[in-house]
C-alpha atoms as a PDB file:
ATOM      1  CA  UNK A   1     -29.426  34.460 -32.797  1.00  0.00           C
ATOM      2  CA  UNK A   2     -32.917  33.545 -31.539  1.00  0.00           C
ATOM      3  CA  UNK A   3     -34.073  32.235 -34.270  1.00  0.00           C
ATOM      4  CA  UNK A   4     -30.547  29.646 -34.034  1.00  0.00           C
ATOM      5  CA  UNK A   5     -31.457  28.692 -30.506  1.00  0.00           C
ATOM      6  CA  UNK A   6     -35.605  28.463 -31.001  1.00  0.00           C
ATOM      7  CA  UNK A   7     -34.582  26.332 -34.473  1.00  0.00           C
ATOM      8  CA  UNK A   8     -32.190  23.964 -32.405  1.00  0.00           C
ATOM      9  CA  UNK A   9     -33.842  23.798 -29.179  1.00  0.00           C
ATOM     10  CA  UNK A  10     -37.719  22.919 -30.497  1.00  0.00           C
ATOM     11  CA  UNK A  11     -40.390  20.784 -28.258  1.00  0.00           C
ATOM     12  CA  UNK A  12     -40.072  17.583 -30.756  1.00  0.00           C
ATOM     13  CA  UNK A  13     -36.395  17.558 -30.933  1.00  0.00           C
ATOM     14  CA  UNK A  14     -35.820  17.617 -27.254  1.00  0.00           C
ATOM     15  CA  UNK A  15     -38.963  14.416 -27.361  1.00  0.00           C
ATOM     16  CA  UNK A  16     -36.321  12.360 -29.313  1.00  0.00           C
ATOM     17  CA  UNK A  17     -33.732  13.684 -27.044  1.00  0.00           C
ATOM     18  CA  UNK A  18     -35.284  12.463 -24.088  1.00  0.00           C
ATOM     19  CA  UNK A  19     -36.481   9.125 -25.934  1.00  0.00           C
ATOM     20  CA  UNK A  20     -33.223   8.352 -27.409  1.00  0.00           C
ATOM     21  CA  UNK A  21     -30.999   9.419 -24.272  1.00  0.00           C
ATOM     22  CA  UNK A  22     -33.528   7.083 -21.634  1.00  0.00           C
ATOM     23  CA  UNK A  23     -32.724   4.253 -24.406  1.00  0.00           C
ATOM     24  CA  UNK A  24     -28.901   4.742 -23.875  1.00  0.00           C
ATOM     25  CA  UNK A  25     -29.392   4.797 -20.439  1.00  0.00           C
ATOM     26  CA  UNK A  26     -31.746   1.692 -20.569  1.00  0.00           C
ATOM     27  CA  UNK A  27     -29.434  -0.679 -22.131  1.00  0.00           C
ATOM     28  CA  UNK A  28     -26.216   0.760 -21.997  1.00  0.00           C
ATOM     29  CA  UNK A  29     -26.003   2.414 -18.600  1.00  0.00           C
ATOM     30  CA  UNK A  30     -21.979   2.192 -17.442  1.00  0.00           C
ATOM     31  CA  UNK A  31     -21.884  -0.958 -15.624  1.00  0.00           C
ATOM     32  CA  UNK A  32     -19.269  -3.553 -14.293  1.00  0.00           C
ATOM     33  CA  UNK A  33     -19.092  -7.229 -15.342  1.00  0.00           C
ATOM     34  CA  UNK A  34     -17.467  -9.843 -13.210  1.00  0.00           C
ATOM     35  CA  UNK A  35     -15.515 -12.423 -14.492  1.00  0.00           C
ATOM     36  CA  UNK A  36     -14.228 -15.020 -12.752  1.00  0.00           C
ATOM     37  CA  UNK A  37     -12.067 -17.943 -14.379  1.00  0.00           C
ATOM     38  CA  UNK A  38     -12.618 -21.507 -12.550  1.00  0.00           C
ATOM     39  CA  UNK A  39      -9.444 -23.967 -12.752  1.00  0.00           C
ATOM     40  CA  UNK A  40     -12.574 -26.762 -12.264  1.00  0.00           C
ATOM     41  CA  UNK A  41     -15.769 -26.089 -12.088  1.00  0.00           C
ATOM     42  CA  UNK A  42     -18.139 -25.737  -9.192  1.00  0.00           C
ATOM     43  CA  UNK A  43     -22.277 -26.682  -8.253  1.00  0.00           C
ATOM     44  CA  UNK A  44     -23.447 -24.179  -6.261  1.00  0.00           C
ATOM     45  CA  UNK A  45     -24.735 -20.516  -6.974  1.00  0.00           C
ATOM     46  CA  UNK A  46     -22.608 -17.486  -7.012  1.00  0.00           C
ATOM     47  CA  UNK A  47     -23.561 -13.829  -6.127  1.00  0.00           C
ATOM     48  CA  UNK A  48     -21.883 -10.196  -6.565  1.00  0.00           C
ATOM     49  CA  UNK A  49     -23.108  -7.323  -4.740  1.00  0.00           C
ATOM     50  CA  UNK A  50     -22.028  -3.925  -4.092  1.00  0.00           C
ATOM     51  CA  UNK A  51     -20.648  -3.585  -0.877  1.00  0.00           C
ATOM     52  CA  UNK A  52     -19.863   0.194   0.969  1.00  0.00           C
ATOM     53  CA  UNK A  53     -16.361   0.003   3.378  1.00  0.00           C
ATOM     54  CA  UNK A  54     -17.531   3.325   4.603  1.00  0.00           C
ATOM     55  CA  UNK A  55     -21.131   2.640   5.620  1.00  0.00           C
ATOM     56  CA  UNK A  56     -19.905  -1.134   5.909  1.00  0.00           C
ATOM     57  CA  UNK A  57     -23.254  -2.499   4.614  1.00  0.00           C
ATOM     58  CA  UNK A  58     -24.136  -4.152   1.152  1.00  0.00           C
ATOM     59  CA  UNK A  59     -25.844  -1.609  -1.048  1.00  0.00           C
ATOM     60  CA  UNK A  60     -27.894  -4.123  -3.955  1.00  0.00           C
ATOM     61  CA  UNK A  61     -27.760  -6.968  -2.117  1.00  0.00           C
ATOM     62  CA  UNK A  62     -27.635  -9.889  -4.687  1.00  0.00           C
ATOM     63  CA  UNK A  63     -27.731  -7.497  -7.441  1.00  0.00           C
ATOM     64  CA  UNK A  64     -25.427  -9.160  -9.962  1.00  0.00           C
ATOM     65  CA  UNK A  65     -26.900 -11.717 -12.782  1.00  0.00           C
ATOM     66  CA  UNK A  66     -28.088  -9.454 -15.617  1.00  0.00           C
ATOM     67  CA  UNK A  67     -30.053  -7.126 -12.864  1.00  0.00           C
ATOM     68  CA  UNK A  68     -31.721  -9.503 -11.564  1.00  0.00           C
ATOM     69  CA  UNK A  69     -31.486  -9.835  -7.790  1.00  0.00           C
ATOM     70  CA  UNK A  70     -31.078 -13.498  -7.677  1.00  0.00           C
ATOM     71  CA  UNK A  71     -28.236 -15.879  -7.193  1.00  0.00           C
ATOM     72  CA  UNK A  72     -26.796 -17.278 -10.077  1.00  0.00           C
ATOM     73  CA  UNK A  73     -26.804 -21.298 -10.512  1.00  0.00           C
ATOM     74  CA  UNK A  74     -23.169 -22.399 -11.804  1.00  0.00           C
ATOM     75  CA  UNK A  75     -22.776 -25.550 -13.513  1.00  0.00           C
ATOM     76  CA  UNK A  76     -19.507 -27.703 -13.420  1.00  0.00           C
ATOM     77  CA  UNK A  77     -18.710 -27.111 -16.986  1.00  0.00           C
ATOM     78  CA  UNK A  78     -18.358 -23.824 -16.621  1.00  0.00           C
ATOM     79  CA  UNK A  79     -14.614 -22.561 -17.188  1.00  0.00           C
ATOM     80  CA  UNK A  80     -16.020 -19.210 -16.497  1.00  0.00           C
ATOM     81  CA  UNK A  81     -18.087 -17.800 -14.492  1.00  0.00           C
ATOM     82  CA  UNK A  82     -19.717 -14.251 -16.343  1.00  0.00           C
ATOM     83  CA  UNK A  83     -21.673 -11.981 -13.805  1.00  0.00           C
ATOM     84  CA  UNK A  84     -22.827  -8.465 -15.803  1.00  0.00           C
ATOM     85  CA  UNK A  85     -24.979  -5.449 -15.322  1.00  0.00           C
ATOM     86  CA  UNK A  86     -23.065  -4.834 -11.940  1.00  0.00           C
ATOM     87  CA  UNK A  87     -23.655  -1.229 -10.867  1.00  0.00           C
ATOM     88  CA  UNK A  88     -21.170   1.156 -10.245  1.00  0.00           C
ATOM     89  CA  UNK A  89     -22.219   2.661  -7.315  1.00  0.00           C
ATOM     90  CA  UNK A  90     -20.129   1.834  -4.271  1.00  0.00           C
ATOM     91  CA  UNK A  91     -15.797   1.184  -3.305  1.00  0.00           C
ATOM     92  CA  UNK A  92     -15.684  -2.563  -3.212  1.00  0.00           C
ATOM     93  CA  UNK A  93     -17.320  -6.106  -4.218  1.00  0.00           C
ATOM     94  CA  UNK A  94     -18.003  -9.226  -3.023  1.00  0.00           C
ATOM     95  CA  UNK A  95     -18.301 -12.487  -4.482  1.00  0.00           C
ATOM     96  CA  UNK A  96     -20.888 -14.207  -2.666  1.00  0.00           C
ATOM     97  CA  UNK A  97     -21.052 -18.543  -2.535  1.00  0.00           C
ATOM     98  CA  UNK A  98     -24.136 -20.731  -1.024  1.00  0.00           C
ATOM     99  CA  UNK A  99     -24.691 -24.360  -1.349  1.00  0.00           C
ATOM    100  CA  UNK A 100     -20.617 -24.965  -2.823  1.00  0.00           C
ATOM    101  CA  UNK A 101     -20.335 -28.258  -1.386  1.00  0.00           C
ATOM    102  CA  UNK A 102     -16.309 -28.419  -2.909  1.00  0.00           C
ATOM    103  CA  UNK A 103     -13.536 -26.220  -2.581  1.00  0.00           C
ATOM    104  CA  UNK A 104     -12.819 -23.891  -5.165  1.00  0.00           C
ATOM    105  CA  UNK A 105      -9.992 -23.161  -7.376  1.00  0.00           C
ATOM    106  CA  UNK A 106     -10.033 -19.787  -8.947  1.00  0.00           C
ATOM    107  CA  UNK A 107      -7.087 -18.998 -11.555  1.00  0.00           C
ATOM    108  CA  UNK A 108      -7.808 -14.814 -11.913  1.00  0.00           C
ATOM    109  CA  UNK A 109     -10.593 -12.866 -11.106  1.00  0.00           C
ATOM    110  CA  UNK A 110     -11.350  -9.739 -13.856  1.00  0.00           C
ATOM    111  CA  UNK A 111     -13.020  -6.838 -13.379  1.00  0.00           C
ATOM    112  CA  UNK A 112     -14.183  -5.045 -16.794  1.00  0.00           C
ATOM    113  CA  UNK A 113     -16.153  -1.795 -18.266  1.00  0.00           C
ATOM    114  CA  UNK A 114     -16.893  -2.781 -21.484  1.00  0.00           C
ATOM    115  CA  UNK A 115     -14.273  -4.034 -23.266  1.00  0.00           C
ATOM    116  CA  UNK A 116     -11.832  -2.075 -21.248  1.00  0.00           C
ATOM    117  CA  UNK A 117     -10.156  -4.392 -18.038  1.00  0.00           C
ATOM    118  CA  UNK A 118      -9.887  -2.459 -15.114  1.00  0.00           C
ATOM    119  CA  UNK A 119      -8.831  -5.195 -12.571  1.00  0.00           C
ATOM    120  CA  UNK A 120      -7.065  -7.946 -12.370  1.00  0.00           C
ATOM    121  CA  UNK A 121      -6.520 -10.443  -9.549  1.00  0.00           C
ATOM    122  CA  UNK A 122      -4.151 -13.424  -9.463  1.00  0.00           C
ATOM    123  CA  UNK A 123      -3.004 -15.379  -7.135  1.00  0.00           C
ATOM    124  CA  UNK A 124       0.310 -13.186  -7.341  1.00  0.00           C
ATOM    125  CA  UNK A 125      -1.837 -10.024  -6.316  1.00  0.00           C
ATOM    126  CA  UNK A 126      -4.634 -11.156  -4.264  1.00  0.00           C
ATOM    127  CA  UNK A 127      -3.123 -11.516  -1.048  1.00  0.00           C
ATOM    128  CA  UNK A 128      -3.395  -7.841  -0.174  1.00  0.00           C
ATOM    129  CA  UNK A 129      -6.372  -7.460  -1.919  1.00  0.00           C
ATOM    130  CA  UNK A 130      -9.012  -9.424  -0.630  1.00  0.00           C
ATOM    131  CA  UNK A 131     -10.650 -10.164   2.531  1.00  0.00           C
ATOM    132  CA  UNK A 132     -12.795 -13.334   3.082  1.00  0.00           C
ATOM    133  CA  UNK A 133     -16.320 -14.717   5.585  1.00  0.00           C
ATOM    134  CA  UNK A 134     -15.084 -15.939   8.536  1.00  0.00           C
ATOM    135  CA  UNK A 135     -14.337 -19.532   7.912  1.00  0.00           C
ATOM    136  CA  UNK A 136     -13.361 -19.363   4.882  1.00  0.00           C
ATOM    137  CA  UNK A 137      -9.601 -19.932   4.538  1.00  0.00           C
ATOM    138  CA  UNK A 138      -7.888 -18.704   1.594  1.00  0.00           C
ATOM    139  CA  UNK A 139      -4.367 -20.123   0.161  1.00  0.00           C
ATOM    140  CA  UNK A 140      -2.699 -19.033  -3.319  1.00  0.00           C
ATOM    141  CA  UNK A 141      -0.733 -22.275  -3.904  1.00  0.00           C
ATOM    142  CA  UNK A 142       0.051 -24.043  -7.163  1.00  0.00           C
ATOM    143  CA  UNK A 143      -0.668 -20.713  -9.095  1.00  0.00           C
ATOM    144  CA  UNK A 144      -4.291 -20.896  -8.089  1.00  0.00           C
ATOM    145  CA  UNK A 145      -6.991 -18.774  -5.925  1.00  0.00           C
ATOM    146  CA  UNK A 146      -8.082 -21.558  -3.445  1.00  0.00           C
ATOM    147  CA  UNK A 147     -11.143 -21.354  -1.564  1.00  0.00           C
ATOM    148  CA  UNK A 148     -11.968 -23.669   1.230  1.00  0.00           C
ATOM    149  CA  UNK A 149     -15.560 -23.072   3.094  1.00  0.00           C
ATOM    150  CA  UNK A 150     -16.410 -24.119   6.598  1.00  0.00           C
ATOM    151  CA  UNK A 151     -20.001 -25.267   5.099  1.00  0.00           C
ATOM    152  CA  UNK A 152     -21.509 -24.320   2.299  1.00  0.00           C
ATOM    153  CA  UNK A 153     -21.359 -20.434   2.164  1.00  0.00           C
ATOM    154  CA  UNK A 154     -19.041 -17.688   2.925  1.00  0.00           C
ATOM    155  CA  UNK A 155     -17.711 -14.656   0.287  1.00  0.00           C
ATOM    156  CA  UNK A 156     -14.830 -12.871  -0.839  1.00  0.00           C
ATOM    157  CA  UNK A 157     -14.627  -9.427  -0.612  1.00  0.00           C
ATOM    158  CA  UNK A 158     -12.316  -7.589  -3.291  1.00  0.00           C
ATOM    159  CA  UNK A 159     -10.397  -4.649  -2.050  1.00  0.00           C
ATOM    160  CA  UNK A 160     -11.855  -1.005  -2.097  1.00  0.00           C
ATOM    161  CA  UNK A 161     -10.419   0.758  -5.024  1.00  0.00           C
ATOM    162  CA  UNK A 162     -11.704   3.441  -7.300  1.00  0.00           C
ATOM    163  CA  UNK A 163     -12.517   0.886 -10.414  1.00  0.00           C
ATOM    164  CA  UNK A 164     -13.570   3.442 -12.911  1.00  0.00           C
ATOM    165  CA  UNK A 165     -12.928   7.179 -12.306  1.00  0.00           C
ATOM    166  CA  UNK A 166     -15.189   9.810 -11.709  1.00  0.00           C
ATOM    167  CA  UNK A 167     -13.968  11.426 -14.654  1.00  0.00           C
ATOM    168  CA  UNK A 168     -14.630   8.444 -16.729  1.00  0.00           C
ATOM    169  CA  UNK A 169     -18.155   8.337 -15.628  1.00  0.00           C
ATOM    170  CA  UNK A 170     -18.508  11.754 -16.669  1.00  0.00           C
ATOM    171  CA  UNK A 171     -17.158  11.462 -20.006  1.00  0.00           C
ATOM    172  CA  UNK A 172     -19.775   8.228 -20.789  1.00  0.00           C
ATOM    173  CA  UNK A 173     -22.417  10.031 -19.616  1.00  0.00           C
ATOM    174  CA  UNK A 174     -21.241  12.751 -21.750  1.00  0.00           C
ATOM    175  CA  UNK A 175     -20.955  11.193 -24.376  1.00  0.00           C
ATOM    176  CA  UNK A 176     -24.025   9.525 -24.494  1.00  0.00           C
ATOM    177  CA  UNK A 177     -26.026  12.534 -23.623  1.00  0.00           C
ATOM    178  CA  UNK A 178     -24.576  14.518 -27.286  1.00  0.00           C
ATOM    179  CA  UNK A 179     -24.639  11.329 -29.310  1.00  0.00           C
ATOM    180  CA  UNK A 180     -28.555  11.162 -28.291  1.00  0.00           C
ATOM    181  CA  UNK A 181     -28.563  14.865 -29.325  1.00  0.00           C
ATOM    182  CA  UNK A 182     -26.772  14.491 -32.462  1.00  0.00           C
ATOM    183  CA  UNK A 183     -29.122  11.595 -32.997  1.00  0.00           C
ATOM    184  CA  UNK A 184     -32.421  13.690 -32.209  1.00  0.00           C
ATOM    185  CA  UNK A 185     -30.972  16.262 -34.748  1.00  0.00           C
ATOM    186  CA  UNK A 186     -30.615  13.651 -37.584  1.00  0.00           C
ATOM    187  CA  UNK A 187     -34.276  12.315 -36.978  1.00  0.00           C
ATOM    188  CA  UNK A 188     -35.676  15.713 -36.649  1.00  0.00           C
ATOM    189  CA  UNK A 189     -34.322  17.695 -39.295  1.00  0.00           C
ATOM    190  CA  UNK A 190     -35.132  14.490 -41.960  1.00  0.00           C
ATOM    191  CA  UNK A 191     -38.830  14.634 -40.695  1.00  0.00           C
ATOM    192  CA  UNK A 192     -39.123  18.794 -41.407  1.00  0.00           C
ATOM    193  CA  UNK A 193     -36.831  18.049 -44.894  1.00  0.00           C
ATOM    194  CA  UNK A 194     -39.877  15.123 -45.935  1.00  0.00           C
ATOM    195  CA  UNK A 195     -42.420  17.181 -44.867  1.00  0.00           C
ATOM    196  CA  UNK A 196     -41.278  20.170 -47.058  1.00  0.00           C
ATOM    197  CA  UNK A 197     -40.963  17.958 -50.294  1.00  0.00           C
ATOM    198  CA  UNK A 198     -44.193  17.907 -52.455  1.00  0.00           C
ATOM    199  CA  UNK A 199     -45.721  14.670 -52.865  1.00  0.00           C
ATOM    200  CA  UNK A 200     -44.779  14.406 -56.722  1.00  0.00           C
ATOM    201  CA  UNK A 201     -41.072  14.837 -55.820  1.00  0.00           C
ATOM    202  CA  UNK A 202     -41.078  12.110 -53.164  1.00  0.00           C
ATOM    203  CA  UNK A 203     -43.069   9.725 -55.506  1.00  0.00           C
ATOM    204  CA  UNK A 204     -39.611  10.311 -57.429  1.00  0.00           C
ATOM    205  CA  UNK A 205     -37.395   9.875 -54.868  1.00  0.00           C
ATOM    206  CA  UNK A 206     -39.179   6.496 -54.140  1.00  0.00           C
END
């Protein structure tokens, strides 16, 4: 039995576990991306950050653009408008607008992890769902999310709600952390296997 655990718990095995697991983490830590679909495009720059209804403060302030803590500049051609890498750490969002010197027509607003949708505003839904900057005046006519500023700033905030579950951050993590393992295994026991093959035999191999 202690032979079983010393053979599957060794110093260079739980190396590649670490290395492999902070690589998961590094580029595929469970995130939120932001999309939000223009009816006509805008010039201005666009911002999501995390934003705590509890605390009632912004946690990441102007974290949003592939974790970069800057605004993004949208273009007028843009039918969408694709903001990634948002953490998951807090109940609500906003959507954050500076220098927009036109309205703006939104036709949905989607929330995603991954490939998996987990909101979806309309203009049949948003009503109850969103709060807005003070002068900023809000109408869903003609099908469409329209946003009128008073200036050239102002934000939406998106209702609090529970996007992913704590479960389902558990179960990612999870996840991750015994794929790394299974991984670390793999890489591990084929380094011990070509070490234990006599050089003639892996000259055949090759």
């Amino acid at each position: 039995m202690m032979k079983f655990i010393k053979e599957k718990l060794n110093i260079r095995r739980a190396v590649w576990f670490l290395l492999i697991s902070a690589m998961f983490l590094l580029f595929y830590a469970p995130h939120l991306s932001f999309d939000v679909h223009m009816k006509k495009g805008i010039q201005g720059t666009v911002v999501v950050s995390n934003f705590n209804t509890d605390r009632g403060e912004e946690i990441f302030a102007n974290y949003n653009y592939n974790s970069h803590k800057t605004w993004l500049d949208a273009q007028p051609s843009w039918e969408v408008i694709h903001l990634s890498n948002i953490p998951i750490v807090t109940n609500s969002l906003r959507l954050g607008f500076n220098n927009v010197k036109t309205d703006i027509a939104i036709s949905k607003i989607d929330v995603s992890f991954g490939p998996f949708k987990l909101a979806e505003y309309t203009p049949e839904n948003i009503s109850n769902e969103i709060i807005a900057s003070q002068g900023m005046v809000i109408n869903t006519n003609d099908n469409t999310i329209n946003l009128t500023l008073n200036g050239v700033e102002g934000w939406l905030q998106l209702d609090t709600r529970e996007y992913l579950p704590k479960t389902a951050w558990v179960t990612v993590y999870l996840t991750i952390l015994v794929l790394s393992w299974i991984i670390a295994y793999l890489i591990d026991k084929k380094l011990s296997w070509s070490k234990h093959i006599p050089e003639n035999e892996m000259m055949l191999i090759a």
